[in-house]
Each structure stands twice: as structure tokens, then as C-alpha cells.
PDB file of N, CA and C in Angstrom:
ATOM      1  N   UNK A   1      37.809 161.604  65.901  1.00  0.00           N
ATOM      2  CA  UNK A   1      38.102 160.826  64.720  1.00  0.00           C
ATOM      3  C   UNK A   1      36.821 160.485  63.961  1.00  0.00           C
ATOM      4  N   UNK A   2      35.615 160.498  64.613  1.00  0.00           N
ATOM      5  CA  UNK A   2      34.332 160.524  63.845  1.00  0.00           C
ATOM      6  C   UNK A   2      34.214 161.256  62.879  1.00  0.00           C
ATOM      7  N   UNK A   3      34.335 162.282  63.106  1.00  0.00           N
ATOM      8  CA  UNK A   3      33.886 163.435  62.468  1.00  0.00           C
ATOM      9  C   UNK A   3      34.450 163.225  61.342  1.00  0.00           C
ATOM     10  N   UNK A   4      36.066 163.057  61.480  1.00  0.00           N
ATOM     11  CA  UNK A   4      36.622 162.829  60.074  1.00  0.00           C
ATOM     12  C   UNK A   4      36.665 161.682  59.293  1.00  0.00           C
ATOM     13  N   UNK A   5      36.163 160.743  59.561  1.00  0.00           N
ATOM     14  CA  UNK A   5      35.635 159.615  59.353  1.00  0.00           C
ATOM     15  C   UNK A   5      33.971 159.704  58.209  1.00  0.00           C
ATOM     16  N   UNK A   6      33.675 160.730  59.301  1.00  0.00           N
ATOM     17  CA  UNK A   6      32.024 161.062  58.388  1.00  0.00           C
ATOM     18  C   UNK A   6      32.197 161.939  57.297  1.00  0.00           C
ATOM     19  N   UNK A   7      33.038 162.776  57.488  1.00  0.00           N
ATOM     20  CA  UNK A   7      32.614 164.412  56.600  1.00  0.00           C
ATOM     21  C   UNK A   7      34.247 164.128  55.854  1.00  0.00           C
ATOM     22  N   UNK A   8      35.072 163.492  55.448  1.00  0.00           N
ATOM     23  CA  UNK A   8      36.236 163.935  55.035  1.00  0.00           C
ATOM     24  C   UNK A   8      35.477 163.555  53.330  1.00  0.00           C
ATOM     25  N   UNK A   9      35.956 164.470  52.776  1.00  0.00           N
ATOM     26  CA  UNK A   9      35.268 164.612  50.842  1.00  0.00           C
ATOM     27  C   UNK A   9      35.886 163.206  50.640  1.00  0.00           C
ATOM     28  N   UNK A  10      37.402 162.959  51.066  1.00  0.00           N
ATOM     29  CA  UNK A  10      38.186 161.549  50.135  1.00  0.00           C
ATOM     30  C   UNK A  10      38.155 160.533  51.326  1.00  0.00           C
ATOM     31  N   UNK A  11      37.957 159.180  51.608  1.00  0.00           N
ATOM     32  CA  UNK A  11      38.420 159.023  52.975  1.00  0.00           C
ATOM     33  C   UNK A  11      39.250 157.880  52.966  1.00  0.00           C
ATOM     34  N   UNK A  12      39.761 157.392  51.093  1.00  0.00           N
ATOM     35  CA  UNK A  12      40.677 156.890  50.801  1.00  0.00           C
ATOM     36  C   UNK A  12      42.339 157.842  51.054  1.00  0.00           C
ATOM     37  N   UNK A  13      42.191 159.154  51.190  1.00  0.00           N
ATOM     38  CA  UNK A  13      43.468 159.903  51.336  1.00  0.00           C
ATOM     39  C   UNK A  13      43.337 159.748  53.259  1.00  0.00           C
ATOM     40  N   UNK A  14      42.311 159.195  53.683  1.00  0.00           N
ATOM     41  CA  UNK A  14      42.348 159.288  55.084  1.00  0.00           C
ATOM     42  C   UNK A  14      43.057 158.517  55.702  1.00  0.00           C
ATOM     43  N   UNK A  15      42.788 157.220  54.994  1.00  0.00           N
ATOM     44  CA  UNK A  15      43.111 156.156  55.000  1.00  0.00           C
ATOM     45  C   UNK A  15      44.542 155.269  54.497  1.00  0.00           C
ATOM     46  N   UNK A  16      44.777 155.831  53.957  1.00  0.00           N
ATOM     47  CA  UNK A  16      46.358 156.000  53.094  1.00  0.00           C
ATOM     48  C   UNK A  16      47.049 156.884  54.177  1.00  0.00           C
ATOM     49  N   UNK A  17      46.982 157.730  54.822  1.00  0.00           N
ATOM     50  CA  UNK A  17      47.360 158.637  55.884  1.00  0.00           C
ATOM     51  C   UNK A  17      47.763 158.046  56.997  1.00  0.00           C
ATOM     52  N   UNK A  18      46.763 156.964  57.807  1.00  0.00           N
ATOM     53  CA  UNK A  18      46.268 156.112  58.298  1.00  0.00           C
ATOM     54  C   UNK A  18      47.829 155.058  58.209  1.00  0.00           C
ATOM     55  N   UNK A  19      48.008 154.564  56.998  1.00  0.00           N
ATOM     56  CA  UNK A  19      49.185 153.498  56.279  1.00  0.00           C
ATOM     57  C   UNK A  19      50.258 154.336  57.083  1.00  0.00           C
ATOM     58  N   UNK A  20      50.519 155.394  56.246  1.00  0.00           N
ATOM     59  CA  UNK A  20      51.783 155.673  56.446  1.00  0.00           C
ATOM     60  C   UNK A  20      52.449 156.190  58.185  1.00  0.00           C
ATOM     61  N   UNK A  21      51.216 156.732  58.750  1.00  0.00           N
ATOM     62  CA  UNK A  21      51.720 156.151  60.031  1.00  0.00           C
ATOM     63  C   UNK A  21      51.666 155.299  61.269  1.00  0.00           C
ATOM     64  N   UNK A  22      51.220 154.544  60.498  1.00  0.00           N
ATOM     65  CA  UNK A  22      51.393 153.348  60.957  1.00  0.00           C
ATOM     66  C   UNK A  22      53.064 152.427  60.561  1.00  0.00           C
ATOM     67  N   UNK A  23      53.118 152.902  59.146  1.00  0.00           N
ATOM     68  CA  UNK A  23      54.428 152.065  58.526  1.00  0.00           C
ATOM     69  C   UNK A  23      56.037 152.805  59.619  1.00  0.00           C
ATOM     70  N   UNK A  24      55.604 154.124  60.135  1.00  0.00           N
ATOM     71  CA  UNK A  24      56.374 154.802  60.529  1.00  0.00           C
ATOM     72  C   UNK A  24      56.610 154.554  62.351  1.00  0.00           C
ATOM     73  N   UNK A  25      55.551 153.734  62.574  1.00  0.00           N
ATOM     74  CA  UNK A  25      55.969 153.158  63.878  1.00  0.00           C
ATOM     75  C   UNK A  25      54.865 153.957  64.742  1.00  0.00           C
ATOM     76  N   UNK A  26      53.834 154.948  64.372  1.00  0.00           N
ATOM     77  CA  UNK A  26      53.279 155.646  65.209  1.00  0.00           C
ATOM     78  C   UNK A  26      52.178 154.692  65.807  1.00  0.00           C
ATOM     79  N   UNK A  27      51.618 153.993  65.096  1.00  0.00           N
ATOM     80  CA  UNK A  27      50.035 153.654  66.010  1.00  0.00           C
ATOM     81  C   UNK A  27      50.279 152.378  66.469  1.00  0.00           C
ATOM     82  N   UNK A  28      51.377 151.920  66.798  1.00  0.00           N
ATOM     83  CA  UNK A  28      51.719 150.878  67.752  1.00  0.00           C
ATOM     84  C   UNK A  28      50.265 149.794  67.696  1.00  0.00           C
ATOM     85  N   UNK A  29      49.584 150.343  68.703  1.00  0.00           N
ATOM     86  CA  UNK A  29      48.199 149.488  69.240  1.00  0.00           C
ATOM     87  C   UNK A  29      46.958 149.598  68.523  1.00  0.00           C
ATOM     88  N   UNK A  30      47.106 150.525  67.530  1.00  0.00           N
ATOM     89  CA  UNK A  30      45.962 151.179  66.342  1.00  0.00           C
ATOM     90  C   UNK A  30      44.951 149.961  66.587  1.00  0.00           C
ATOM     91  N   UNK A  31      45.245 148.732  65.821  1.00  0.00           N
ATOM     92  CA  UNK A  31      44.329 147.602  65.858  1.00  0.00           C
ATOM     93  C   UNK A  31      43.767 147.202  66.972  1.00  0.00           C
ATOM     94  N   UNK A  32      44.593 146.582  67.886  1.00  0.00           N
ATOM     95  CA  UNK A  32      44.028 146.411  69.527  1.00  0.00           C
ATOM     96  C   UNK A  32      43.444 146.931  69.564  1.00  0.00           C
ATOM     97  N   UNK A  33      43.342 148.842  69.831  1.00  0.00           N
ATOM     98  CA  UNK A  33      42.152 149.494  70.269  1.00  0.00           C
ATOM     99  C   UNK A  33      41.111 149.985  69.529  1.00  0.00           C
ATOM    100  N   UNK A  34      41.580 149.617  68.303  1.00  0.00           N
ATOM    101  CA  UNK A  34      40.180 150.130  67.289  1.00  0.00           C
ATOM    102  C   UNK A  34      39.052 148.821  67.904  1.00  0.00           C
ATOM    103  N   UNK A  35      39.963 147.686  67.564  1.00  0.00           N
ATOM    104  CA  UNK A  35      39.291 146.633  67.813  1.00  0.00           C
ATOM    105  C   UNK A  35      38.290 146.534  69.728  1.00  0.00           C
ATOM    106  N   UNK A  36      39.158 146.896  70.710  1.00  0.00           N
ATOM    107  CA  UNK A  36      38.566 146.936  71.821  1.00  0.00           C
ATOM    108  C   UNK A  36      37.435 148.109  71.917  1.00  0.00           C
ATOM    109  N   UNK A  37      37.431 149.136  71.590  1.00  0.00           N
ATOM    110  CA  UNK A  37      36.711 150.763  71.647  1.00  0.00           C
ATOM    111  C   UNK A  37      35.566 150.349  70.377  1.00  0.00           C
ATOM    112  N   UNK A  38      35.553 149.396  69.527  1.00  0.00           N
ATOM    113  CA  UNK A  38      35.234 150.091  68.227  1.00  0.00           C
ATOM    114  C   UNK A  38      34.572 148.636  67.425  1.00  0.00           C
ATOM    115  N   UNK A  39      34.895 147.696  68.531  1.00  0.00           N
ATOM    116  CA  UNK A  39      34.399 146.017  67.846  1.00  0.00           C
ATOM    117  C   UNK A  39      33.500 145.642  68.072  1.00  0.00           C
ATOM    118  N   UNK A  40      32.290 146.146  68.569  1.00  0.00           N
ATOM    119  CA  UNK A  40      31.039 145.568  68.382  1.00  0.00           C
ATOM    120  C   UNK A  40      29.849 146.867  68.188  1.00  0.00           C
ATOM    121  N   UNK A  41      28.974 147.313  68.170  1.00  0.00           N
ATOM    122  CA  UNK A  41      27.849 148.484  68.454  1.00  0.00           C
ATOM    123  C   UNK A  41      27.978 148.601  69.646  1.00  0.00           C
ATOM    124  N   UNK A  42      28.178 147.928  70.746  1.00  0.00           N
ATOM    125  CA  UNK A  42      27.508 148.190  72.220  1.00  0.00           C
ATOM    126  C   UNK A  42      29.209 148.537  72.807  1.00  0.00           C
ATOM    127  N   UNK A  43      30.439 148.763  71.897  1.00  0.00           N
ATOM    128  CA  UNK A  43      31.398 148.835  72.636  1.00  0.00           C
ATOM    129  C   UNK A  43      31.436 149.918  73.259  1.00  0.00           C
ATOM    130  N   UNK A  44      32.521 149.964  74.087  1.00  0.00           N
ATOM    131  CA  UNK A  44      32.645 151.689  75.033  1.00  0.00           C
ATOM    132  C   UNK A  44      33.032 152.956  73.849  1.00  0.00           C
ATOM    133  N   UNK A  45      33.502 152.801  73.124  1.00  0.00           N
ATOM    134  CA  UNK A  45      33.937 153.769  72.381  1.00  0.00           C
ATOM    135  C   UNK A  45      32.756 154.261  71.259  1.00  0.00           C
ATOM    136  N   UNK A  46      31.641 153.589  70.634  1.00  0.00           N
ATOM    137  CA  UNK A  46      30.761 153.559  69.971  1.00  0.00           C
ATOM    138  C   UNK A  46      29.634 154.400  71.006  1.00  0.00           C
ATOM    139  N   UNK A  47      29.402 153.774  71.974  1.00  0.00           N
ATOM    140  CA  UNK A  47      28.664 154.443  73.102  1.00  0.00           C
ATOM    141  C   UNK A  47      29.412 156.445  73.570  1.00  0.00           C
ATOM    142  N   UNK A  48      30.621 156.588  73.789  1.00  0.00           N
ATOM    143  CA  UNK A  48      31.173 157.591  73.995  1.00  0.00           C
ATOM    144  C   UNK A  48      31.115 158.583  72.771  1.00  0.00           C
ATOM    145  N   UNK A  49      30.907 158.224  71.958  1.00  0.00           N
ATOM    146  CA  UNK A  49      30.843 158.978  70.631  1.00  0.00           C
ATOM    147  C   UNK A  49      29.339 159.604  70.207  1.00  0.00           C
ATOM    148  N   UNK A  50      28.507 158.705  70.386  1.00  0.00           N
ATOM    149  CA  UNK A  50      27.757 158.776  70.481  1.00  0.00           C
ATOM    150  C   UNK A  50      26.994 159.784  71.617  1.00  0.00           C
ATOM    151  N   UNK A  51      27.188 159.560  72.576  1.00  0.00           N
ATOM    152  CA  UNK A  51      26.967 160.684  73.671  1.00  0.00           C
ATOM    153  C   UNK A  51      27.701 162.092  73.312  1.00  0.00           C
ATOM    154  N   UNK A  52      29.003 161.625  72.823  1.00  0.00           N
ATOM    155  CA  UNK A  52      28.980 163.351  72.797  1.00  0.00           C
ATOM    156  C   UNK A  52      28.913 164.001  71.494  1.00  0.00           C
ATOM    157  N   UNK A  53      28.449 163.485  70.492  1.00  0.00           N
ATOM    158  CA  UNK A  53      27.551 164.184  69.388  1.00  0.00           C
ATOM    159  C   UNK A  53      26.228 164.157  69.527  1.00  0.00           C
ATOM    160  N   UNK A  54      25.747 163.280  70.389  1.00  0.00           N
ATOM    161  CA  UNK A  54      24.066 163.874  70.999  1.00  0.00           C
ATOM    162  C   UNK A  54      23.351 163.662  69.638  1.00  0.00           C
ATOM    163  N   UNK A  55      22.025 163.437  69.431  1.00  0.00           N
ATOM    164  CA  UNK A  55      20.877 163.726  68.678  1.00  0.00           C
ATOM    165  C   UNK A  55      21.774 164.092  67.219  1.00  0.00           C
ATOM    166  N   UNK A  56      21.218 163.435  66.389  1.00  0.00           N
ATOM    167  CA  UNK A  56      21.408 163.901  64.632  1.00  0.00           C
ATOM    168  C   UNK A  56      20.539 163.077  64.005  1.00  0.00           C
ATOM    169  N   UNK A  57      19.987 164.525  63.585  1.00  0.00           N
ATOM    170  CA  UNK A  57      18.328 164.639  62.489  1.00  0.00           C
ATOM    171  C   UNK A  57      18.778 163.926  61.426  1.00  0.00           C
ATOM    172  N   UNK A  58      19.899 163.815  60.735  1.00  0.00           N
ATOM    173  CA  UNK A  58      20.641 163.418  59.312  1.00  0.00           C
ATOM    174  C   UNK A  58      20.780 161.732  59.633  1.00  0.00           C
ATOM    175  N   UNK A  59      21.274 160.736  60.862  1.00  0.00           N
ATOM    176  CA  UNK A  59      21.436 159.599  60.779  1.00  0.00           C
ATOM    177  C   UNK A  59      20.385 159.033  61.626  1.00  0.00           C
ATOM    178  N   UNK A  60      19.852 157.974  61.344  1.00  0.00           N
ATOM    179  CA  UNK A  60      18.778 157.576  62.332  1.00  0.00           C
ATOM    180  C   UNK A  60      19.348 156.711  62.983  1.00  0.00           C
ATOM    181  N   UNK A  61      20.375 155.701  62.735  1.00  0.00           N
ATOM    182  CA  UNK A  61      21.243 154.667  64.053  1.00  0.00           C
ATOM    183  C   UNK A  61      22.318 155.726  64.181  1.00  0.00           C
ATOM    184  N   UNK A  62      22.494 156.583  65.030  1.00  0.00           N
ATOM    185  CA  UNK A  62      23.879 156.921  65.368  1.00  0.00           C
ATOM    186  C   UNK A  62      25.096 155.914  65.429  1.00  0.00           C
ATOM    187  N   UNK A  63      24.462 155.326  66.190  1.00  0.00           N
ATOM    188  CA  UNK A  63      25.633 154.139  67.196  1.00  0.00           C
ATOM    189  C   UNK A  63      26.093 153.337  66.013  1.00  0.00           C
ATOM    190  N   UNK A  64      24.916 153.092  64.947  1.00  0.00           N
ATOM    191  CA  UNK A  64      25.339 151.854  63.884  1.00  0.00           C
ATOM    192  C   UNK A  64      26.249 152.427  62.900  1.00  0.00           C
ATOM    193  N   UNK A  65      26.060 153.668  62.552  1.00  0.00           N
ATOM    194  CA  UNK A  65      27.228 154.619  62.111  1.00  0.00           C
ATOM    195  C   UNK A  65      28.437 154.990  62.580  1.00  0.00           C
ATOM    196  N   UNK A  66      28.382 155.142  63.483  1.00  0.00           N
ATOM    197  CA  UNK A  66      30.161 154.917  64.259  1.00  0.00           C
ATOM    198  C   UNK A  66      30.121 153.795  64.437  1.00  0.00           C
ATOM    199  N   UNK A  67      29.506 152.744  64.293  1.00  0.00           N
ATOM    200  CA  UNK A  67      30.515 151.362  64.207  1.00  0.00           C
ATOM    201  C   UNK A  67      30.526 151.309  62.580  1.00  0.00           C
ATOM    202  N   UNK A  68      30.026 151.205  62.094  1.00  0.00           N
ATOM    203  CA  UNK A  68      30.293 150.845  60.643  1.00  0.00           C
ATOM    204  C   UNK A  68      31.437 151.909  60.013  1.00  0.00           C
ATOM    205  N   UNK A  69      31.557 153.182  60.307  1.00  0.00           N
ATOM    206  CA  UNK A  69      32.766 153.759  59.592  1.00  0.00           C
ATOM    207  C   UNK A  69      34.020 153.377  60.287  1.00  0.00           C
ATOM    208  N   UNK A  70      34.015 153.060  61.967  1.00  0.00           N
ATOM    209  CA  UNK A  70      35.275 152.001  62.112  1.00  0.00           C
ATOM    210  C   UNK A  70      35.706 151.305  62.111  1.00  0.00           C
ATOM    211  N   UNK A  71      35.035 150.251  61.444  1.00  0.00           N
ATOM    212  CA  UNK A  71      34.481 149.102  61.807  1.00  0.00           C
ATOM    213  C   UNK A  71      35.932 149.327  59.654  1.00  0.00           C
ATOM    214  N   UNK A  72      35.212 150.208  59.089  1.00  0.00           N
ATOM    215  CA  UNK A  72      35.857 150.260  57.413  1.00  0.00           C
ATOM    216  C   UNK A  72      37.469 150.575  58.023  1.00  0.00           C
ATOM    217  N   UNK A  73      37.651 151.535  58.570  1.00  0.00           N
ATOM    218  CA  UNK A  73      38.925 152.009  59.224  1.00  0.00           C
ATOM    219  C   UNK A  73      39.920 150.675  59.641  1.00  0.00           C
ATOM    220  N   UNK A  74      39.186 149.592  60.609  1.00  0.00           N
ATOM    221  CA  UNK A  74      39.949 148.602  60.790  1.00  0.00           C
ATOM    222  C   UNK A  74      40.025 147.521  59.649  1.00  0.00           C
ATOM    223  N   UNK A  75      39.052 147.482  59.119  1.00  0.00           N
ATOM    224  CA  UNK A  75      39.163 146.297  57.870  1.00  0.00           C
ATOM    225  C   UNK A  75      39.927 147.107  57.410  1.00  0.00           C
ATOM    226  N   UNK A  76      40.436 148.426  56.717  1.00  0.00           N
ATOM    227  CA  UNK A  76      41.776 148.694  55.679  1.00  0.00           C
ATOM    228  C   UNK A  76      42.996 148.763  56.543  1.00  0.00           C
ATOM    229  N   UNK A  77      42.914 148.767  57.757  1.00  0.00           N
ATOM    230  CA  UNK A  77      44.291 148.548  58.471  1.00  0.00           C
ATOM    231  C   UNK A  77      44.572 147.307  58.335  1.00  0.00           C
TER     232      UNK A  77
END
């Protein structure tokens, strides 16, 4: 979900995507676990992401970058 988080051209159509299934009953716990995996820099899920995209020349905080694009993901949920 990083990836598309980082590289999607619109990430308002991501996000609107995001709405509708949710409105449809799919992401049940969406919030809970964005929030548990995804609620601070040092969480488990920020850390796991991080490990497995390894090294990138392009961002200098990795970690502060996957929290901050989920960190947008849960504020529009």
C-alpha cells in the first residue's frame, strides 16, 4: 500500500476508492489498524515497510515518509 500511496499520479482518486469501500462494508477495522500499524514513526508497520523497501537515494527519512502518507490516508478516512 506504500507504493501506491507514493507513486499514484491522483491520490485523491485513491482515496475516494478508499470511501467507497469502506461505505460498502469492506474495511471493517481500516481505522483501528491504520491507526495501530501506522500511528506513530516507531510503529510496527512504519518499521516493516521500511525494511522491506531497504535504502532510497530519493527520500532521506524513509520511516517519516511512510508515516506521513498514512498518517494523510487516516486523516481522510
Amino acid at each position: 500500500m506504500y507504493f501506491v500511496l507514493r507513486y499514484a499520479p491522483d491520490i485523491d482518486i485513491i482515496h475516494k476508492e478508499f470511501i467507497q469501500y469502506k461505505k460498502k462494508g469492506y474495511l471493517k477495522n481500516i481505522l483501528r489498524n491504520l491507526n495501530e500499524y501506522f500511528g506513530r514513526k516507531s510503529s510496527l508497520g512504519c518499521i516493516m515497510v521500511e525494511k522491506e523497501n531497504g535504502p532510497d537515494d530519493y527520500v532521506d527519512d524513509l520511516r517519516e515518509d511512510i508515516y506521513t502518507r498514512f498518517k494523510a490516508l487516516r486523516t481522510f478516512l
